[in-house]
Protein backbone atom coordinates (compact mmCIF):
# COMPACT_ATOMS: atom_id res chain seq x y z
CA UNK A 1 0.00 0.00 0.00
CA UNK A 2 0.79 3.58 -1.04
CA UNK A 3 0.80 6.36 1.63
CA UNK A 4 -1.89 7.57 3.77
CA UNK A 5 -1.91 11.34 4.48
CA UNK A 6 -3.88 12.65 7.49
CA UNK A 7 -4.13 16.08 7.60
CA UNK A 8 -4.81 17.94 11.16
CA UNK A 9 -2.69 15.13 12.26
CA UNK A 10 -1.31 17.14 14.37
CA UNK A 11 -5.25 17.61 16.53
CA UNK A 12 -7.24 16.00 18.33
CA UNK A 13 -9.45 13.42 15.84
CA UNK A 14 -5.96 13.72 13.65
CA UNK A 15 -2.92 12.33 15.83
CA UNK A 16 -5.96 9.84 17.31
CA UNK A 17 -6.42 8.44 13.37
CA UNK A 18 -2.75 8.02 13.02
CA UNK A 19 -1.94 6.31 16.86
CA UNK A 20 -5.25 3.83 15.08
CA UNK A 21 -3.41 3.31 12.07
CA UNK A 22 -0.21 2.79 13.48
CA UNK A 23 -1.65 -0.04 16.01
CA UNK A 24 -2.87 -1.67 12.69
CA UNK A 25 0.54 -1.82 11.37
CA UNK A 26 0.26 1.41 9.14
CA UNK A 27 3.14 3.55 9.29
CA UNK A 28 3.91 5.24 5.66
CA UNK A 29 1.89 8.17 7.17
CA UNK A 30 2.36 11.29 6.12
CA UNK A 31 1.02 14.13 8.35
CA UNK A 32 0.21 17.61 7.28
CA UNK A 33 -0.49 19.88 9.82
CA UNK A 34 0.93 23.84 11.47
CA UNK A 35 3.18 21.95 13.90
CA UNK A 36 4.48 25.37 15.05
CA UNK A 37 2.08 25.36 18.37
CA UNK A 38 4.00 23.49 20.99
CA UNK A 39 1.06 22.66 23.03
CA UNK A 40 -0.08 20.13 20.09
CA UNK A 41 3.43 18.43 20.11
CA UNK A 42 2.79 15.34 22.33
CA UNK A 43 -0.56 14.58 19.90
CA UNK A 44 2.19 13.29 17.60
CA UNK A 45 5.60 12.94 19.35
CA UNK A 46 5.41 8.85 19.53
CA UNK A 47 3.84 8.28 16.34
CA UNK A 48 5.38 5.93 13.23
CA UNK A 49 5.49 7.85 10.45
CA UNK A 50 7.01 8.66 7.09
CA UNK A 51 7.37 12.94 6.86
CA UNK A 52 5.73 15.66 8.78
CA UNK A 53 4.83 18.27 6.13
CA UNK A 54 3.62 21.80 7.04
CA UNK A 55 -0.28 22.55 5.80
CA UNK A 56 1.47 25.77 3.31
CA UNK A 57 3.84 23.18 2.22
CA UNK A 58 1.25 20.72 1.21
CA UNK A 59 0.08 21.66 -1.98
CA UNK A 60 3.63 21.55 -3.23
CA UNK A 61 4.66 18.32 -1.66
CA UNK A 62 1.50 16.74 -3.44
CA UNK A 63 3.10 17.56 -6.66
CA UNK A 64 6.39 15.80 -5.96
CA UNK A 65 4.69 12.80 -4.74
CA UNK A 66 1.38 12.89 -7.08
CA UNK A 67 1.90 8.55 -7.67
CA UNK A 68 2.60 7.47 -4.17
CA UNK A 69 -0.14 8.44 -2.23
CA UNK A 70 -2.87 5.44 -1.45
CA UNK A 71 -5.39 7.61 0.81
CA UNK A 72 -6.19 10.95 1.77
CA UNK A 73 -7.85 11.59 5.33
CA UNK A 74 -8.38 15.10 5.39
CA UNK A 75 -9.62 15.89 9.24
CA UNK A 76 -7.48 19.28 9.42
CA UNK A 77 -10.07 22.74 9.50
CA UNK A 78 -10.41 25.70 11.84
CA UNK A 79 -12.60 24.04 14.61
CA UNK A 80 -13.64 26.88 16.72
CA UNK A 81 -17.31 27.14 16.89
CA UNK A 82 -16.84 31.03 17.86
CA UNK A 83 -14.64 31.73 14.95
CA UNK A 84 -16.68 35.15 13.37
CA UNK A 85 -13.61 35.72 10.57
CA UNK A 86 -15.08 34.19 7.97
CA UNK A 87 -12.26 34.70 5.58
CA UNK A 88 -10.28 32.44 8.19
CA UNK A 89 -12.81 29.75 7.48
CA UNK A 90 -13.16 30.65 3.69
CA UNK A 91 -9.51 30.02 3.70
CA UNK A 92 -9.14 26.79 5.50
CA UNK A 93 -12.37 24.91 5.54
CA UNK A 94 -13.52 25.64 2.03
CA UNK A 95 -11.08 26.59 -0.34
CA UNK A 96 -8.12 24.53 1.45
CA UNK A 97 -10.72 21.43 1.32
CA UNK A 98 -11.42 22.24 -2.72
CA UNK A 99 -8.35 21.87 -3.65
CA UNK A 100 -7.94 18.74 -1.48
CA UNK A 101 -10.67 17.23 -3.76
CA UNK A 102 -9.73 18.67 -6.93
CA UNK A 103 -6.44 17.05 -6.69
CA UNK A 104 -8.04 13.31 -5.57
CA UNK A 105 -10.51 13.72 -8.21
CA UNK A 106 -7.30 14.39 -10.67
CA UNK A 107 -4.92 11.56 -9.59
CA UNK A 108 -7.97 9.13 -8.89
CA UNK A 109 -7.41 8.77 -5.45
CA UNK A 110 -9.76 7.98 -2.42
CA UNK A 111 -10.72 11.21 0.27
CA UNK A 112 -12.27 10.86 3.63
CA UNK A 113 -12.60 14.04 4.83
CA UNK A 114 -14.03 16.15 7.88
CA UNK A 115 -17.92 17.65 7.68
CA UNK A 116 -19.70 18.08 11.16
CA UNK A 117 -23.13 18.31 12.80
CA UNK A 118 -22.50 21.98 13.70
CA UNK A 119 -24.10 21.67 9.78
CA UNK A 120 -27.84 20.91 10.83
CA UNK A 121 -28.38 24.31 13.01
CA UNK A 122 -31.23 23.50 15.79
CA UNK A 123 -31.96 20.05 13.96
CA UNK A 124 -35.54 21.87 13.03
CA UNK A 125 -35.12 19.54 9.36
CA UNK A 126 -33.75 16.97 11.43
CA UNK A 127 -30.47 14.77 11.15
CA UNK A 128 -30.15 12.76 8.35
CA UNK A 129 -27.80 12.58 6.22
CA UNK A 130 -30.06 12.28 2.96
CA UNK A 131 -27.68 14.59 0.49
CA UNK A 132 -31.51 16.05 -0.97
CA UNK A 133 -31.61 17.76 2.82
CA UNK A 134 -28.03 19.59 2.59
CA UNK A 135 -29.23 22.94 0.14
CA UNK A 136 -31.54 22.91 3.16
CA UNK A 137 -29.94 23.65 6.35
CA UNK A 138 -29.37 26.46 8.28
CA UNK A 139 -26.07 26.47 10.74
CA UNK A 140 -26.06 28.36 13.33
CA UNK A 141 -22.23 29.68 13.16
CA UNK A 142 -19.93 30.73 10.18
CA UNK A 143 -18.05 27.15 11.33
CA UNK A 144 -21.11 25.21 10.47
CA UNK A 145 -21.61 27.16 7.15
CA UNK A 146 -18.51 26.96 6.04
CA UNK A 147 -18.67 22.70 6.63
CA UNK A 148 -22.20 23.06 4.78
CA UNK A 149 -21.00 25.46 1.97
CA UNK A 150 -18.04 22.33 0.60
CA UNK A 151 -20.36 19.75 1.65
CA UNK A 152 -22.81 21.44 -0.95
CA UNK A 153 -20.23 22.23 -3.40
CA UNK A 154 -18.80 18.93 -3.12
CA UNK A 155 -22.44 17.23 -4.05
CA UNK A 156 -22.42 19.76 -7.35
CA UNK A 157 -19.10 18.39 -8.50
CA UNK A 158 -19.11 16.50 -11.08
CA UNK A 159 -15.29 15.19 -10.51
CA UNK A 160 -15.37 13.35 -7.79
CA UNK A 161 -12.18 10.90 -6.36
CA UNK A 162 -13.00 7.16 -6.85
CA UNK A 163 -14.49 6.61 -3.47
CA UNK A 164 -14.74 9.89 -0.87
CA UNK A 165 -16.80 9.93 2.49
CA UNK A 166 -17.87 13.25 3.96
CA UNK A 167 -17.96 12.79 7.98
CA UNK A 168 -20.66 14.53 10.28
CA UNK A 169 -18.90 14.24 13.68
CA UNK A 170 -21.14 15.02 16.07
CA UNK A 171 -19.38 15.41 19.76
CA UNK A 172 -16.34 13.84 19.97
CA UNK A 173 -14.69 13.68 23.54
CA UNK A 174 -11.25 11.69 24.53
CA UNK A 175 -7.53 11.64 24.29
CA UNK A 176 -5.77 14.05 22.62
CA UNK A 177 -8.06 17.12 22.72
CA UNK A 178 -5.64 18.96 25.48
CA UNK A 179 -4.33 21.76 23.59
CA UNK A 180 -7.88 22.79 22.78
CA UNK A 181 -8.99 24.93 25.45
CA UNK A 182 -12.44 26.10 25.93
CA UNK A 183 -13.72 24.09 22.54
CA UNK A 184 -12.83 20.93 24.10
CA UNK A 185 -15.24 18.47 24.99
CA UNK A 186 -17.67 18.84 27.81
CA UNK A 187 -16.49 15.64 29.49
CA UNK A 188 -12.55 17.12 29.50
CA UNK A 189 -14.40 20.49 31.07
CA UNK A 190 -16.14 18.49 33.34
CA UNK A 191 -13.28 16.03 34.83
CA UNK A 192 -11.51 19.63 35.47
CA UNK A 193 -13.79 21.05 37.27
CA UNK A 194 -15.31 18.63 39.35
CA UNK A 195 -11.21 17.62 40.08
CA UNK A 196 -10.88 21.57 40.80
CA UNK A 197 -13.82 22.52 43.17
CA UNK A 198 -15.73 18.90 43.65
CA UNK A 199 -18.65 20.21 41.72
CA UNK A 200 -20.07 20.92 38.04
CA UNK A 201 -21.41 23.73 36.76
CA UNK A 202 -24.47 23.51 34.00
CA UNK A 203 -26.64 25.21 32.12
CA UNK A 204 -29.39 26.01 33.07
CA UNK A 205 -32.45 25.49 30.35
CA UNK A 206 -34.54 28.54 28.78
CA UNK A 207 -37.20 26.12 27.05
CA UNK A 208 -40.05 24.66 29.33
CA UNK A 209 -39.77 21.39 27.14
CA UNK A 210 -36.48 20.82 28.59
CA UNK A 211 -35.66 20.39 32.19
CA UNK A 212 -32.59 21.89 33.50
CA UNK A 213 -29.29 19.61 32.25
CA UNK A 214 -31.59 17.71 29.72
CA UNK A 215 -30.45 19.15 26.87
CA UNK A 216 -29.54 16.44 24.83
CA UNK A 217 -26.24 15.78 22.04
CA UNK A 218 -25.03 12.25 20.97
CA UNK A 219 -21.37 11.96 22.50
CA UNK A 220 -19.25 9.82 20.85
CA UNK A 221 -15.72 8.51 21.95
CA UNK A 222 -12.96 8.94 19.41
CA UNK A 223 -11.90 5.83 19.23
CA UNK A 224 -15.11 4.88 18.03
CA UNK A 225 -15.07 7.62 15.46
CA UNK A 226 -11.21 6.16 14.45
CA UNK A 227 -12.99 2.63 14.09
CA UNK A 228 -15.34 4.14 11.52
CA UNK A 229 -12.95 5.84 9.91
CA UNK A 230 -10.22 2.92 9.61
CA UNK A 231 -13.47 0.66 8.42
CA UNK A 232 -13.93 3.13 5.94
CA UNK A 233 -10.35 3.57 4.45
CA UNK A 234 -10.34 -0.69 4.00
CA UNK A 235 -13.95 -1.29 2.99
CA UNK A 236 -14.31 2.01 0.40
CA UNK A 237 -18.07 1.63 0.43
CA UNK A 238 -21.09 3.62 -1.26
CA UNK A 239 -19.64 7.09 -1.52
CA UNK A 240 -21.47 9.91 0.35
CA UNK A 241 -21.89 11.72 3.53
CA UNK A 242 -22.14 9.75 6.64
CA UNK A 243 -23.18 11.27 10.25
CA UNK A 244 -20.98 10.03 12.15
CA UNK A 245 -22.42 9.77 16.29
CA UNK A 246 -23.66 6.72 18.11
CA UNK A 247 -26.98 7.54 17.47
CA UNK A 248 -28.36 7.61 21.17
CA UNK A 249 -28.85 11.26 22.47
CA UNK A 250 -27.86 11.32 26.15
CA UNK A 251 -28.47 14.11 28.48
CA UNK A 252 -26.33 16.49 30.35
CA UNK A 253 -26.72 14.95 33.68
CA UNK A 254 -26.09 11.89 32.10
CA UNK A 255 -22.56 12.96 31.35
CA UNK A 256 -22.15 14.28 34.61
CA UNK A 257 -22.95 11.27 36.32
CA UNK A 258 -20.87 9.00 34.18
CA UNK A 259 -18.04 12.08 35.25
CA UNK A 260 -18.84 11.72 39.05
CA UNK A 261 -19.00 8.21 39.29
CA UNK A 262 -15.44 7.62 36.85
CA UNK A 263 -14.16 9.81 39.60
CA UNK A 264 -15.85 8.47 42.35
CA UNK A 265 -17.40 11.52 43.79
CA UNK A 266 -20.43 12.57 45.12
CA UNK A 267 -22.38 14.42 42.44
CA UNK A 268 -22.83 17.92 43.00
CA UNK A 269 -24.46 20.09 40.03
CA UNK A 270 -24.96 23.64 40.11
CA UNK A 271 -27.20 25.52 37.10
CA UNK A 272 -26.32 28.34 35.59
CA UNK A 273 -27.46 30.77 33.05
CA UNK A 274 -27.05 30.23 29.37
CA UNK A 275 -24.87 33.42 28.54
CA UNK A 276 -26.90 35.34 26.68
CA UNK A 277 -24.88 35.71 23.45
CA UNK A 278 -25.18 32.04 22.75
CA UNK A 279 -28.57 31.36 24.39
CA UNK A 280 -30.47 32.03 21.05
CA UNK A 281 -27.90 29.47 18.91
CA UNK A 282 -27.57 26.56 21.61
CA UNK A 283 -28.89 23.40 20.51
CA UNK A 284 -31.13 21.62 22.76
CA UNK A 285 -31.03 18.42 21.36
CA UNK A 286 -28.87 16.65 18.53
CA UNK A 287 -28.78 12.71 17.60
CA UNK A 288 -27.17 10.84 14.62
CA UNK A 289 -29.12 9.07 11.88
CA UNK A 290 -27.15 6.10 11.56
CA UNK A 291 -29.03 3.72 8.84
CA UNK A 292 -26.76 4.94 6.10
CA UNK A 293 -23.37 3.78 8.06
CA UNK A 294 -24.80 0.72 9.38
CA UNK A 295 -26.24 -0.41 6.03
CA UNK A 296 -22.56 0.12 4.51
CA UNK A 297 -21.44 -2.30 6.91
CA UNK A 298 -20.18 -0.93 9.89
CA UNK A 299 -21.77 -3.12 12.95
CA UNK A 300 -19.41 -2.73 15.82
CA UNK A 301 -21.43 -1.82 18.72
CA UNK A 302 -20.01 1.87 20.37
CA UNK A 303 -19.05 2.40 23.68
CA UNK A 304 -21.81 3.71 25.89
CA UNK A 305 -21.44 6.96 27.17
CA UNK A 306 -20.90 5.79 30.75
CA UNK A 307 -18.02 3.54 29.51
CA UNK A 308 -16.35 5.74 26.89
CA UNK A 309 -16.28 8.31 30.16
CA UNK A 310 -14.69 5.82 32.38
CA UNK A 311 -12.02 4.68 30.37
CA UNK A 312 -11.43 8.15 28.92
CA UNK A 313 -11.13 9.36 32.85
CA UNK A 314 -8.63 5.95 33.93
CA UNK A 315 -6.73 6.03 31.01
CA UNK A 316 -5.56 9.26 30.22
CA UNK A 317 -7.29 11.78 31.88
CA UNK A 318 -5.89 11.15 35.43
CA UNK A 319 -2.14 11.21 34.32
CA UNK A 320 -2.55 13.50 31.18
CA UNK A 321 -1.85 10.71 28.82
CA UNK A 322 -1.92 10.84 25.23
CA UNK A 323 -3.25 7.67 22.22
């Protein structure tokens, strides 16, 4: 086999795809990435691999190396759900990620590449991911539009690599996501804070259909997300988008509990006030369709939240470690 280049190898999802593929024996990796923030180093310090290349260098390394490259997982984009510069996002979501797929449509090679859920807005058209619904949805931030703006322009294209797979992550939590502050995962937040001051602070909920801490998302571990995405590089199944969650919406206080109890203490939640600047865009509830991954083949059961928590917490949480 050829090479496999994971870009954003260098984040969270990223350096957790390439620690996958190097326990599967994979290690002509190339990873593209900005490795000039320090705090993202141990994502990829013990990893097997072939070249580091910077993301500005990419383009040009492609060129050199146009007949040797097998797979492209392209997981690198500006993640920050408060980004408002939306020539930031222009630049690196959607223009980066065209000419990602204009150059595996050209050399006839595979792409697997990064959408999100941040796509479907409040989930008022709900979450499948039928391509018919895409023209259709509204995010709620310039992130999520600038996912839904390639997604679209990717199911107008009529060059298209030999197989591609466009991935709605919905929210990922585990290893690796250190270096990413306050747009980690609400289980990292959690662990801290409970660790810090013994309790956890919530928010509180500004809809009478919702009780206070059951607001709902579908958590998924990232290992589980790797999984799909190794299954996917091997099996090269229908082409398309694919949500990507476990398809069982938990609740806040759900993940709190699982928190308390990984940590063995007692729970202790305290409520607080959506901040108004993102009361009006929080979603109250999101949950993976899954039919279209399961009927491509992928039947591993996921963890449950209360076990992807406790292992997440024993394993690398307590002593910082890294996959």
């Amino acid at each position: 086999m050829g090479k496999i280049v994971i870009t954003g190898a260098a984040g969270f999802i990223g350096s957790c795809l390439a620690g996958k593929l190097n326990n599967k024996g994979f290690t002509d990796l190339i990873l593209v990435d900005d490795f000039n923030r320090p705090e993202k180093e141990k994502n990829h310090r013990n990893k097997a691999f072939l070249e580091k290349v910077p993301r500005d260098h990419f383009f040009e390394w492609l060129k050199n190396n146009a007949g040797n490259v097998e797979l492209i997982f392209h997981i690198g984009a500006r993640t920050d759900t408060t980004e408002s510069d939306r020539s930031v996002l222009d630049a690196l979501n959607l223009n980066y990620s065209k000419l990602v797929w204009e150059w595996c449509s050209g050399h006839h090679v595979p792409l697997i590449y990064a959408s999100s859920a941040a796509t479907y807005g409040t989930g008022e058209l709900g979450y499948s991911d039928d391509h018919d619904l895409v023209p259709r949805l509204k995010p709620l931030n310039p992130y999520g539009e600038s996912k839904n703006e390639f997604d679209k322009w990717v199911l107008a294209n009529d060059q298209c690599p030999p197989f591609w797979a466009g991935m709605k992550f919905f929210n990922v939590y585990g290893p690796n996501e250190y270096h990413k502050g306050r747009m980690a995962s609400v289980v990292y937040h959690a662990y801290h804070q409970i660790r810090q001051s013994g309790r956890l602070k919530l928010f509180r909920s500004h809809r009478p259909d919702y009780k206070d801490g059951g607001q709902k998302r579908d958590f998924i571990y990232v290992k589980d997300v790797v999984d799909v995405l190794f299954f996917l590089m091997k099996r090269g199944t229908a082409s398309g988008l694919y949500n990507l969650g476990t398809g069982q919406a938990r609740t806040f206080t759900d993940l709190a509990g699982a928190v308390f109890g990984a940590m063995d203490i007692p729970e202790n939640i305290e409520f607080i006030d959506t901040p108004e600047d993102i009361r009006d865009k929080y979603q109250y509830f999101t949950e993976a369709k899954i039919d279209k991954l399961r009927s491509a083949g992928f039947d591993n059961p996921f963890y449950s939240l209360e076990e992807g928590v406790e292992e997440y917490v024993f394993e690398f949480l307590r002593d910082d470690r890294y996959f």
